[in-house]
C-alpha atoms as a PDB file:
ATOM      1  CA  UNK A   1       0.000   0.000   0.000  1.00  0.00           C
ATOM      2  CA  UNK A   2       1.141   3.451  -0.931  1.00  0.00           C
ATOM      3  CA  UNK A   3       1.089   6.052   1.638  1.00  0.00           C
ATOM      4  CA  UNK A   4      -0.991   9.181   0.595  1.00  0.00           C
ATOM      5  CA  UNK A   5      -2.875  11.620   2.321  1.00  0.00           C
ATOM      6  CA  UNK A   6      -5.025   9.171   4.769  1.00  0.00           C
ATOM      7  CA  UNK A   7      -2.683   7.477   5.901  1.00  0.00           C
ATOM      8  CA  UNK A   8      -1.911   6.933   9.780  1.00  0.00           C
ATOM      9  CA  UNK A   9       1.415   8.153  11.348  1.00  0.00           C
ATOM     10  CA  UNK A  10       2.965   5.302  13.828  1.00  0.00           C
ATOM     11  CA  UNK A  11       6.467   6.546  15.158  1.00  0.00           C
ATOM     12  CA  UNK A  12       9.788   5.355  16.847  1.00  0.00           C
ATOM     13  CA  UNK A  13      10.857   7.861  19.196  1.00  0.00           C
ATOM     14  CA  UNK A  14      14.600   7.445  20.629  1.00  0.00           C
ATOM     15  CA  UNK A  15      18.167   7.848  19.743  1.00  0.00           C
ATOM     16  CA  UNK A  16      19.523   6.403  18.633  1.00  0.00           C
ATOM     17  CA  UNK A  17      17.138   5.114  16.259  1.00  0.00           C
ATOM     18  CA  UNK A  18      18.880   3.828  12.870  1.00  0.00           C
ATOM     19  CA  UNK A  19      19.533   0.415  13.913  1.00  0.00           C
ATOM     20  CA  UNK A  20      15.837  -0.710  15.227  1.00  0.00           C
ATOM     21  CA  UNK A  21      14.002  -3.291  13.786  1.00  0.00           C
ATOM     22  CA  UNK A  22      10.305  -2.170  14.724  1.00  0.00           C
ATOM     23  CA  UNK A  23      10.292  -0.240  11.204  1.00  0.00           C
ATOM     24  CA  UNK A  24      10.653  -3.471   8.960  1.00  0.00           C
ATOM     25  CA  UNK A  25       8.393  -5.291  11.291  1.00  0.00           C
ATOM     26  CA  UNK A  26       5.296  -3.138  11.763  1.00  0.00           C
ATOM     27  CA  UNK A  27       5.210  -2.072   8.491  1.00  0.00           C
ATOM     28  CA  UNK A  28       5.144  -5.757   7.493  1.00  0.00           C
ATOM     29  CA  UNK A  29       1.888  -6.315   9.707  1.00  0.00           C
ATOM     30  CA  UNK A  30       0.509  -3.022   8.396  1.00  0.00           C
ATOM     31  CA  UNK A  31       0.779  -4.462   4.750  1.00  0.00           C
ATOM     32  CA  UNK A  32      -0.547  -7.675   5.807  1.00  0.00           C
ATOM     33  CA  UNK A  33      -3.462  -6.432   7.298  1.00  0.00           C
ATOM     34  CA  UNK A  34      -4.334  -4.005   4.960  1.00  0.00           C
ATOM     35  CA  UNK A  35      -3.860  -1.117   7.112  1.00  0.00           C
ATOM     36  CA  UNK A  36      -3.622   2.621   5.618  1.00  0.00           C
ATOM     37  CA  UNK A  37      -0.462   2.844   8.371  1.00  0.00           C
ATOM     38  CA  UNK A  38       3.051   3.702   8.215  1.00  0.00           C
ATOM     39  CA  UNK A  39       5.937   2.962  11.103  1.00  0.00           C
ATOM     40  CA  UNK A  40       8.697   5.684  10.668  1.00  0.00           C
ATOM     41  CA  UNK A  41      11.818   6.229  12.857  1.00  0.00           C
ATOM     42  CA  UNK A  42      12.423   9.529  14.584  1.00  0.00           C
ATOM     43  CA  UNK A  43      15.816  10.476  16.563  1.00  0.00           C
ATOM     44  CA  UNK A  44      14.776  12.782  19.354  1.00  0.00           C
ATOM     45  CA  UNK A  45      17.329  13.998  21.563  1.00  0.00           C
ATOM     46  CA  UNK A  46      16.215  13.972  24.972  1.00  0.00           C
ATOM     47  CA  UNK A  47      15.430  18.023  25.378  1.00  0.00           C
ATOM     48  CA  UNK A  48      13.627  17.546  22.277  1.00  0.00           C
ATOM     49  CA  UNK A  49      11.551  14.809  23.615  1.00  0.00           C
ATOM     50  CA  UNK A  50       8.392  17.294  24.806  1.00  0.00           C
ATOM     51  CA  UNK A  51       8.464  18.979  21.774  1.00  0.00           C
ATOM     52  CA  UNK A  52       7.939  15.372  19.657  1.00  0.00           C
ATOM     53  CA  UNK A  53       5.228  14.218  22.247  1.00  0.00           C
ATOM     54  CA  UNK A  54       3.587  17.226  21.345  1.00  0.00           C
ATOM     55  CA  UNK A  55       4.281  16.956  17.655  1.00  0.00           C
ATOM     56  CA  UNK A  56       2.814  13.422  18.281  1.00  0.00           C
ATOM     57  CA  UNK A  57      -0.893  15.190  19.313  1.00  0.00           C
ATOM     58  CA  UNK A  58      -0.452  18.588  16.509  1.00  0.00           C
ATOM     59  CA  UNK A  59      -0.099  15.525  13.887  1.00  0.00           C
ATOM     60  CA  UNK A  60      -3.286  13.646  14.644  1.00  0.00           C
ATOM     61  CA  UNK A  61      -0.562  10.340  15.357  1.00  0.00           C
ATOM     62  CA  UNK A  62      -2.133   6.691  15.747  1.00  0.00           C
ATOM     63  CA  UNK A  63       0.567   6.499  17.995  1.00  0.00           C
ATOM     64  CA  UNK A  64       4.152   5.715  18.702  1.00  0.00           C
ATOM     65  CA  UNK A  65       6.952   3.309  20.244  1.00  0.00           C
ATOM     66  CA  UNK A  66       9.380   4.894  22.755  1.00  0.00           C
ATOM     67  CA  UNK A  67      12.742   3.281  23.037  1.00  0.00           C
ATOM     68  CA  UNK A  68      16.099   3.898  24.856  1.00  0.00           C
ATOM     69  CA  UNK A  69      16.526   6.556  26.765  1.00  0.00           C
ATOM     70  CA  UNK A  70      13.290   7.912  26.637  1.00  0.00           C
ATOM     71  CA  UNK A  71      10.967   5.284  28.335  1.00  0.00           C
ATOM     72  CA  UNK A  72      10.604   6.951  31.505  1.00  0.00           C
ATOM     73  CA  UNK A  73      11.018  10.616  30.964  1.00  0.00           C
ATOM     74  CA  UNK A  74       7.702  10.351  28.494  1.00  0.00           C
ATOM     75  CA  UNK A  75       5.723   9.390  30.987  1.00  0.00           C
ATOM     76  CA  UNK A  76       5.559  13.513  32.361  1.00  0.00           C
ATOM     77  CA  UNK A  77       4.026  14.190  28.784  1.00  0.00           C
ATOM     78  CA  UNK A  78       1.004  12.028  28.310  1.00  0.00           C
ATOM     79  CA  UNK A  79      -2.382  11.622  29.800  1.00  0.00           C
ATOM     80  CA  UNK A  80      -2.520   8.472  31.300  1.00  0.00           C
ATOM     81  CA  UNK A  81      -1.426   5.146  31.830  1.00  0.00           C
ATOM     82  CA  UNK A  82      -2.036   1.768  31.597  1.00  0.00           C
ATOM     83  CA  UNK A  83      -1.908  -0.396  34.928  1.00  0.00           C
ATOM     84  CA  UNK A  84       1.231  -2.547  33.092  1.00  0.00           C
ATOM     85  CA  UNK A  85       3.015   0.884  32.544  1.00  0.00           C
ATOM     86  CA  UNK A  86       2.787   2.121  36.474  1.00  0.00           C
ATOM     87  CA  UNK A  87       3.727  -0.860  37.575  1.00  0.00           C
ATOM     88  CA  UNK A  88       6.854  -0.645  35.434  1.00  0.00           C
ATOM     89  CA  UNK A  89       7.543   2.996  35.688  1.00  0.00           C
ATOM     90  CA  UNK A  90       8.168   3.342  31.770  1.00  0.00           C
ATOM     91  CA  UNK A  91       7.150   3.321  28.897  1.00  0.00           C
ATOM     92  CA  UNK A  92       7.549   1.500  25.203  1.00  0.00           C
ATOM     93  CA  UNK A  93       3.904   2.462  23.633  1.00  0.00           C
ATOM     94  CA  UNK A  94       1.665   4.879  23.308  1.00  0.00           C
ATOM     95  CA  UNK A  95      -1.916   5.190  21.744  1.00  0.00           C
ATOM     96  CA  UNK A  96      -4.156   7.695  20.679  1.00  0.00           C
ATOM     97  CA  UNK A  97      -7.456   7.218  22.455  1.00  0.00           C
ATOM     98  CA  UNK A  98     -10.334   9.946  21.914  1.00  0.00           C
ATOM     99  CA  UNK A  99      -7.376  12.548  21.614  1.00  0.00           C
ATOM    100  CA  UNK A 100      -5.881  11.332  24.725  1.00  0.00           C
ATOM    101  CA  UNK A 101      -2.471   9.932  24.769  1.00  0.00           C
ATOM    102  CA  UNK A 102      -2.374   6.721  26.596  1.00  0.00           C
ATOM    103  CA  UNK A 103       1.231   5.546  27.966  1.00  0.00           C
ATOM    104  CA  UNK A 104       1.841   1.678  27.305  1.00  0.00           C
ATOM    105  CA  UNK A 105       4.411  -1.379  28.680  1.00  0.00           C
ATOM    106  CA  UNK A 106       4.458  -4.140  26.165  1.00  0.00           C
ATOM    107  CA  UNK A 107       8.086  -5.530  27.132  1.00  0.00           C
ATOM    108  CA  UNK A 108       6.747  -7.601  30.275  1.00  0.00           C
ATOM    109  CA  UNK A 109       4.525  -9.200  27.926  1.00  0.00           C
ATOM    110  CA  UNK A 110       7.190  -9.835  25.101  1.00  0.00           C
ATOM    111  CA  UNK A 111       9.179 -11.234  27.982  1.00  0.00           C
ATOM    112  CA  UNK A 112       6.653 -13.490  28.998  1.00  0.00           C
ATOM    113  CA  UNK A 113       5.585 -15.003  25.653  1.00  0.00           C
ATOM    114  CA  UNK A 114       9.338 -15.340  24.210  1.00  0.00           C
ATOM    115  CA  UNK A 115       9.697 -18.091  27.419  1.00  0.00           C
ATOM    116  CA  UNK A 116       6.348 -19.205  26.711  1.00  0.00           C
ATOM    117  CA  UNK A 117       6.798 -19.868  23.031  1.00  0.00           C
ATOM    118  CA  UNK A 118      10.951 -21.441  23.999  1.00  0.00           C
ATOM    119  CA  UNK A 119       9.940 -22.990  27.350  1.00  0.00           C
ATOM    120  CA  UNK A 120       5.980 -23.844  27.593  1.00  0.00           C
ATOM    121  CA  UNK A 121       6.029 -22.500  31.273  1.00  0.00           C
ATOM    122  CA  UNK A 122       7.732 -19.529  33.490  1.00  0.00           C
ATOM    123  CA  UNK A 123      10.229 -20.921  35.849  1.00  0.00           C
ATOM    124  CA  UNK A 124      10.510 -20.245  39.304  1.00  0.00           C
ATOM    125  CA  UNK A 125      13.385 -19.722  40.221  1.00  0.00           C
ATOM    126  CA  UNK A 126      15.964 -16.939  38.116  1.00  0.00           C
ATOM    127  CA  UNK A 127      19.371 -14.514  37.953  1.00  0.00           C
ATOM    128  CA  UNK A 128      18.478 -12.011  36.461  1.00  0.00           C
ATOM    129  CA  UNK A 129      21.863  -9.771  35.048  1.00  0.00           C
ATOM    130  CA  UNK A 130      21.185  -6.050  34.885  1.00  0.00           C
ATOM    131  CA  UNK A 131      18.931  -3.580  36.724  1.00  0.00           C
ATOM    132  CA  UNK A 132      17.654  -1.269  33.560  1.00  0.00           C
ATOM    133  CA  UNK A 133      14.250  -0.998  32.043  1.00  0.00           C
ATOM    134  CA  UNK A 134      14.374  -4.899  30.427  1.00  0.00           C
ATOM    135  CA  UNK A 135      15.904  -6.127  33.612  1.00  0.00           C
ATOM    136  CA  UNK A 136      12.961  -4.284  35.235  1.00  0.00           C
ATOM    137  CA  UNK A 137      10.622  -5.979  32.859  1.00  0.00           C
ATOM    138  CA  UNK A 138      11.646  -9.478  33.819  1.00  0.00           C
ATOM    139  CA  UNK A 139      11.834  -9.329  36.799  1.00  0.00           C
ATOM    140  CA  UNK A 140       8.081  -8.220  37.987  1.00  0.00           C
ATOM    141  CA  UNK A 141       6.759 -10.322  35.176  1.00  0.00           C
ATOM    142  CA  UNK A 142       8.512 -13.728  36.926  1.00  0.00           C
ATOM    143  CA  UNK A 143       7.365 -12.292  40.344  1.00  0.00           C
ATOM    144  CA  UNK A 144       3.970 -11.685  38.810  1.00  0.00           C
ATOM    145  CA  UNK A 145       3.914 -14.949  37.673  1.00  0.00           C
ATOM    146  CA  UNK A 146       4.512 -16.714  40.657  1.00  0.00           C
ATOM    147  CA  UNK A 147       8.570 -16.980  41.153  1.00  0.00           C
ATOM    148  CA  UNK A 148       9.688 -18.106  44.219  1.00  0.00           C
ATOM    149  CA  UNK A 149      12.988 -16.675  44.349  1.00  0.00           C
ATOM    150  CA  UNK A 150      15.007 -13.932  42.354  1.00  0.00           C
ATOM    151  CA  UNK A 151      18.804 -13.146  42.293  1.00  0.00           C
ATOM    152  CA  UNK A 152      19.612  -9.370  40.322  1.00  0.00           C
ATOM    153  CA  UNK A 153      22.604  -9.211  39.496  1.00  0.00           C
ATOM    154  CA  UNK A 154      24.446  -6.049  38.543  1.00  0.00           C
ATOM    155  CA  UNK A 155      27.892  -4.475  38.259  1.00  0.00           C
ATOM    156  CA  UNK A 156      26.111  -1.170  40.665  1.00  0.00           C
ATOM    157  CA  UNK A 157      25.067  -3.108  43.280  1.00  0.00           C
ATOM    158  CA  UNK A 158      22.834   0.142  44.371  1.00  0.00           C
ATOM    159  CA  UNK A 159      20.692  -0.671  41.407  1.00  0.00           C
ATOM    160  CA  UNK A 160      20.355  -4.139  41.382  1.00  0.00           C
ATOM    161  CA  UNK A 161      19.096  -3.529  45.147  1.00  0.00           C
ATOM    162  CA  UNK A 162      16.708  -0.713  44.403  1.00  0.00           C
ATOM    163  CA  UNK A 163      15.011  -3.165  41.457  1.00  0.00           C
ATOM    164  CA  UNK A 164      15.167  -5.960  44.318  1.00  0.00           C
ATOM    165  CA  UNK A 165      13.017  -3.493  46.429  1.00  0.00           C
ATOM    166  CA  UNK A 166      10.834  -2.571  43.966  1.00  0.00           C
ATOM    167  CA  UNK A 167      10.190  -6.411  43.910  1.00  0.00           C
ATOM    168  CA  UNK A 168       9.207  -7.186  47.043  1.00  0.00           C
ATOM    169  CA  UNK A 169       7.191  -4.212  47.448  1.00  0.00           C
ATOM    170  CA  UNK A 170       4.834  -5.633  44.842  1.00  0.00           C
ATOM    171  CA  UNK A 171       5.090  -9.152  45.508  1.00  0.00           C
ATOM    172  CA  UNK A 172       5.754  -9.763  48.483  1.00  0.00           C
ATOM    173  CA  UNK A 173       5.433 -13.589  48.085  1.00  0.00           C
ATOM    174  CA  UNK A 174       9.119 -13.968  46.118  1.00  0.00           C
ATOM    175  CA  UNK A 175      12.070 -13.860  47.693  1.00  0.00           C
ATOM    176  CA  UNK A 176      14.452 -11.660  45.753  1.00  0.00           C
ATOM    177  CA  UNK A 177      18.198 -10.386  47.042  1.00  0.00           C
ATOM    178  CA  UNK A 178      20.680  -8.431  44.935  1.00  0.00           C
ATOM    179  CA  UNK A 179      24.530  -9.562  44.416  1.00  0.00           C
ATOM    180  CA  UNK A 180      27.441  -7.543  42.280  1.00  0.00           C
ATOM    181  CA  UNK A 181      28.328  -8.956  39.481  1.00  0.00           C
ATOM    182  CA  UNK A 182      31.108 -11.782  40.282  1.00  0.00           C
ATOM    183  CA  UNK A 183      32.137 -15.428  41.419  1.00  0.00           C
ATOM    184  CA  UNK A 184      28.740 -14.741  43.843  1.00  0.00           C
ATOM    185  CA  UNK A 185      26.598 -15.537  40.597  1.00  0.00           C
ATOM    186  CA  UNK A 186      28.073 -18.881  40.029  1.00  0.00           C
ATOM    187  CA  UNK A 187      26.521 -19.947  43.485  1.00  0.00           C
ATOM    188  CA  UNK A 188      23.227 -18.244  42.633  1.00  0.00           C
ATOM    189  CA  UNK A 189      23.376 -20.111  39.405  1.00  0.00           C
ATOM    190  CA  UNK A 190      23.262 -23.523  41.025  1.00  0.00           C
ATOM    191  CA  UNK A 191      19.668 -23.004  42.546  1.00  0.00           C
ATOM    192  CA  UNK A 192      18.147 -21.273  39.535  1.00  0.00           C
ATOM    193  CA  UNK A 193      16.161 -22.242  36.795  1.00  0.00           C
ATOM    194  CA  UNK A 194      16.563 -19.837  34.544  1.00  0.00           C
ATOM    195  CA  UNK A 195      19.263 -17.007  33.647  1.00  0.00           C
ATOM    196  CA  UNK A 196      18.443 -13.842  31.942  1.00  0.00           C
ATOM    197  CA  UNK A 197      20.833 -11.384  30.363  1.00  0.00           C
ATOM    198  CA  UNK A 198      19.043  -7.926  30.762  1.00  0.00           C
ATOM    199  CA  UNK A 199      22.465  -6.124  29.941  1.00  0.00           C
ATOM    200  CA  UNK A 200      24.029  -5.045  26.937  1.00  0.00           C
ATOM    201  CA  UNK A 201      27.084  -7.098  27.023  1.00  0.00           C
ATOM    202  CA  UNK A 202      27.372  -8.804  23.585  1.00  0.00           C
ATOM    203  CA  UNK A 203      25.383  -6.669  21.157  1.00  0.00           C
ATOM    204  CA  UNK A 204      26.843  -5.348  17.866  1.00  0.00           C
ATOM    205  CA  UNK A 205      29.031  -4.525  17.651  1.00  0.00           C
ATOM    206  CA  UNK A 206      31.226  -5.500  20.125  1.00  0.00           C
ATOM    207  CA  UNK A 207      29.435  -9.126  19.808  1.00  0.00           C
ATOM    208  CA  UNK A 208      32.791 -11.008  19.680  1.00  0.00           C
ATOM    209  CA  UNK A 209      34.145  -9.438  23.199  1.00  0.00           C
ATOM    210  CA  UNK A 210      33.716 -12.225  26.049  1.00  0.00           C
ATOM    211  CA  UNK A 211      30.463 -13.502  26.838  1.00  0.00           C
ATOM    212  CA  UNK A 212      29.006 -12.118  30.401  1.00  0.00           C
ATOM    213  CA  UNK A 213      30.127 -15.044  32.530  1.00  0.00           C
ATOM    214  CA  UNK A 214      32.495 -18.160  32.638  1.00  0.00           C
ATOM    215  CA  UNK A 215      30.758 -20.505  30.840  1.00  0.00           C
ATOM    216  CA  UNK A 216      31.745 -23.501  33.780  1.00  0.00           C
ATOM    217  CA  UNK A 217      29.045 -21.465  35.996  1.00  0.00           C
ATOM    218  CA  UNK A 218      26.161 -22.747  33.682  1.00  0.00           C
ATOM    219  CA  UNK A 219      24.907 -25.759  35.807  1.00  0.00           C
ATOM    220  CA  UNK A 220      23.428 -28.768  34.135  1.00  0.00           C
ATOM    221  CA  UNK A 221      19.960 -28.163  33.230  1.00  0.00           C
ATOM    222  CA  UNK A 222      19.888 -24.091  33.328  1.00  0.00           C
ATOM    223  CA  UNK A 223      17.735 -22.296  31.058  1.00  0.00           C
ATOM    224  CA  UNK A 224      19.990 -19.118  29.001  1.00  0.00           C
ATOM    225  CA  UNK A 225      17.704 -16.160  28.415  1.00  0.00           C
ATOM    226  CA  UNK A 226      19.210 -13.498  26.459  1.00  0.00           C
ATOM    227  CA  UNK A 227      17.634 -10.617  25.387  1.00  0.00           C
ATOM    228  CA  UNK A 228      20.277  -8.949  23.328  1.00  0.00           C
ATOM    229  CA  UNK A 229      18.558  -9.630  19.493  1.00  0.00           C
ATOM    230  CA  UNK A 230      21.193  -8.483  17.284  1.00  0.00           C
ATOM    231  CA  UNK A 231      23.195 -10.952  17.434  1.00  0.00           C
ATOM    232  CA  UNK A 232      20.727 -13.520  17.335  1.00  0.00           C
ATOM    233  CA  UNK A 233      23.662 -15.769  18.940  1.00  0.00           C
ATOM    234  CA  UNK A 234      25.129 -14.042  21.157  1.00  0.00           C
ATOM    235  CA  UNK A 235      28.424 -15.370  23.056  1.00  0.00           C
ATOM    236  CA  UNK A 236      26.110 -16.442  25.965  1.00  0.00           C
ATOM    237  CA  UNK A 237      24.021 -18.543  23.828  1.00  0.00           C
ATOM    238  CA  UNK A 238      26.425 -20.014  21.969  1.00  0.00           C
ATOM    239  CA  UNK A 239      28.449 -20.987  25.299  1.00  0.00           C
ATOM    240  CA  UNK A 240      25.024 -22.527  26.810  1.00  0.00           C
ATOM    241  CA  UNK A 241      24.175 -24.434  23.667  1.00  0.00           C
ATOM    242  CA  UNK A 242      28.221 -25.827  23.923  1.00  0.00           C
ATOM    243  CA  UNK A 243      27.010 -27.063  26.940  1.00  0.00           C
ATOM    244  CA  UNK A 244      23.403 -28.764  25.883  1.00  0.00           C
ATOM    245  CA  UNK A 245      21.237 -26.066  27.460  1.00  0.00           C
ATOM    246  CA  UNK A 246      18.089 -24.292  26.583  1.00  0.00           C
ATOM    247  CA  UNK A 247      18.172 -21.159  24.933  1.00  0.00           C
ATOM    248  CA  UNK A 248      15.648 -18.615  24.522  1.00  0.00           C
ATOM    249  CA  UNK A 249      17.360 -15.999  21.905  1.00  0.00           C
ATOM    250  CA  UNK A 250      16.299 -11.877  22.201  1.00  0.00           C
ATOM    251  CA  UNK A 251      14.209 -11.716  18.965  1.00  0.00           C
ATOM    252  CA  UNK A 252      11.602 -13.665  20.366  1.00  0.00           C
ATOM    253  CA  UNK A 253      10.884 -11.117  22.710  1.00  0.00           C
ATOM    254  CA  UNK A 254      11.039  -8.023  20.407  1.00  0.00           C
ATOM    255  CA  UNK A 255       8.796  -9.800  18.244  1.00  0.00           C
ATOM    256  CA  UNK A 256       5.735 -10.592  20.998  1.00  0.00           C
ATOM    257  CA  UNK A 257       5.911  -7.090  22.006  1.00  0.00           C
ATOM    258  CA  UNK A 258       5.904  -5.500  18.779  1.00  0.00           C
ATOM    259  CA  UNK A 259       2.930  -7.617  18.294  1.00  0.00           C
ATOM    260  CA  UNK A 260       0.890  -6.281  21.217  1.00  0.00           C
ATOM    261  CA  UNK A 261       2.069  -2.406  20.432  1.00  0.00           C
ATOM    262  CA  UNK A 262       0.183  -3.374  17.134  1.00  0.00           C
ATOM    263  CA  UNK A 263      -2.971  -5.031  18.291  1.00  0.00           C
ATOM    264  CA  UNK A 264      -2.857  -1.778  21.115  1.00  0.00           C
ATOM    265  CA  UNK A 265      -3.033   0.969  18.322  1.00  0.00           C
ATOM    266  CA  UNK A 266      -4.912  -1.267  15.654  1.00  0.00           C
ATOM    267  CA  UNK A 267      -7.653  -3.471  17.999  1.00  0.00           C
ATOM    268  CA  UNK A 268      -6.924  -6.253  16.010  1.00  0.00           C
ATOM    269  CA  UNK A 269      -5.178  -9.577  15.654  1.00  0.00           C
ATOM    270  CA  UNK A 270      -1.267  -8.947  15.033  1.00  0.00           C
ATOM    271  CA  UNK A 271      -0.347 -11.278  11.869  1.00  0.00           C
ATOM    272  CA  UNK A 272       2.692 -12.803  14.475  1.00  0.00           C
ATOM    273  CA  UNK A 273       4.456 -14.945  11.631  1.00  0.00           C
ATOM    274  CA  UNK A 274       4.506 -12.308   9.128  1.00  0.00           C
ATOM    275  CA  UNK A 275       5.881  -9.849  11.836  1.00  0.00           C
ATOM    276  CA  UNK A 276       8.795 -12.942  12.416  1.00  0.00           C
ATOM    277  CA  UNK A 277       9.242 -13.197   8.875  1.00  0.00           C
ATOM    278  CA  UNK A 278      10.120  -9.205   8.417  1.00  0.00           C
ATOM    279  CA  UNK A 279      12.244  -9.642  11.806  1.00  0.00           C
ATOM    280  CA  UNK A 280      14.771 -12.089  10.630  1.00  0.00           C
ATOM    281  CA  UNK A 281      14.705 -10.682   7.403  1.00  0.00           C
ATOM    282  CA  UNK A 282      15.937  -7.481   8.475  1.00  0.00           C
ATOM    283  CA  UNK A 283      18.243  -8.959  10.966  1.00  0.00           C
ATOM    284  CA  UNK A 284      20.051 -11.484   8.149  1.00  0.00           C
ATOM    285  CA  UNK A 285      20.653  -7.973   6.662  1.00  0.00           C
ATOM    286  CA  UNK A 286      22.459  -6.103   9.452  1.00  0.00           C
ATOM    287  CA  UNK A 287      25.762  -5.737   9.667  1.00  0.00           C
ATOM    288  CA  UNK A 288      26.973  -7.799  12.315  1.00  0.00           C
ATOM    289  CA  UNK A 289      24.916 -10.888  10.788  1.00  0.00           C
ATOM    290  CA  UNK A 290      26.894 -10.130   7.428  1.00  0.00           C
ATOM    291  CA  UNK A 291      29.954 -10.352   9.820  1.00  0.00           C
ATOM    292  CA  UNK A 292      29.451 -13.765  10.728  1.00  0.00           C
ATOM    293  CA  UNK A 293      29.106 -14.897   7.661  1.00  0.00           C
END
């Protein structure tokens, strides 16, 4: 479909902004659906971002994604938000409802259906490495879920313990503590589940430096959650998979919560396996992919 004058404005508000993904994807699902839409990428430095909220509204916008570093600091320029984005304190999507901008959280959800889709259940018991906005993500949606126990760990210590907080002042029920990052982990690793990189360590392109941990920490029968998407194989995964162990690779989560940004602004269906399609497609074409051979 052609964009002329009808068509609906989706944006990508962040910077930096030239390397995402969500372009190739939504505009996939808008084709397939038959959607007079179009997903385009804006860099907004962060004293700018006001001024694009507000450009957002002046435009008549179906509404937007908001990635890196602006999640949180947009949430002084809408009008409301969802129950999913207070109790993450940020947000990745907004919708235009009755003229209202409505702030969004999709990640929890991408989160959860990436280990649904790998895994076929939520496990209880995780080490979780980081403390930003994904860590964040993770972290209440295993303690929503019904985890038992939760080890952050982070190379601040003061933020791994202030998302540890934030944790047990919502769910009371799991048992979550906060260790630097360090031969501690390996112990915390024994008793866990499931391990989830929430950091950056790994991405393009610096995906060849070392992978976040000593691969002889990964115990027999660990699942390896990493949310880094570009590469799809990071040096984490490809150290668990040495080793025989479950992986659950980034993409998967990008993808689910593209798809729920799109059924938020469109009320409909997202067309999931043409969304994948687009994904890989666009990934097989970065850089660092091209690098790997």
């Amino acid at each position: 479909m052609v964009p002329g004058a009808s068509t609906g404005l989706v944006a990508l508000l962040g910077d930096p902004v030239a390397h995402s993904i969500s372009p190739a994807m939504q505009n996939a699902a808008f084709r397939t659906a038959g959607l007079d839409l179009v997903y385009l990428a804006f860099r907004v430095p962060a004293e700018e971002l006001g001024a694009a909220v507000a450009g957002l509204r002046a435009l008549g916008a179906v509404g937007a994604n908001v990635t890196v570093p602006h999640k949180v600091a947009v949430l002084q320029w809408l009008d409301e938000l969802s129950p999913e984005a207070r109790l993450l304190g940020a947000v990745n999507t907004v919708v235009r409802e009755k003229g209202r901008l409505v702030g969004h959280n999709t990640d929890a959800y991408g989160f959860r259906r990436a280990l649904e889709e790998g895994l076929g259940r939520l496990p209880r018991t995780a080490v979780i490495a980081g403390a930003g906005g994904a860590a964040r993500a993770a972290a209440l949606e295993l303690a929503r879920a019904g985890a038992a126990r939760l080890t952050v760990v982070n190379r601040t210590p003061e933020r791994g313990q202030a998302l540890v907080e934030e944790v047990r002042r919502h769910f009371p029920g799991c048992r979550a503590e906060a260790l630097p990052l360090g031969v501690e982990m390996a112990e915390a690793l024994r008793g866990a589940e499931l391990l989830v990189n929430a950091t950056s360590v790994g991405m393009w392109p610096h995906s060849e430096e070392p992978p976040l941990l000593d691969p002889d920490w990964l115990p027999p029968g660990l699942v390896v959650c990493d949310l880094v998407y570009n590469p799809r194989e990071t040096a984490l995964i490809r150290a668990a998979r040495a080793r025989g162990l479950p992986t659950v690779t980034g993409e998967q989560m990008l993808l689910y919560q593209g798809a729920r940004a799109f059924e938020l602004w469109t009320g409909q269906p997202a067309p999931v396996e043409e969304m994948r399609r687009a994904l890989l497609e666009a990934l097989a074409a970065w850089p660092g992919a091209r690098e790997r051979g």
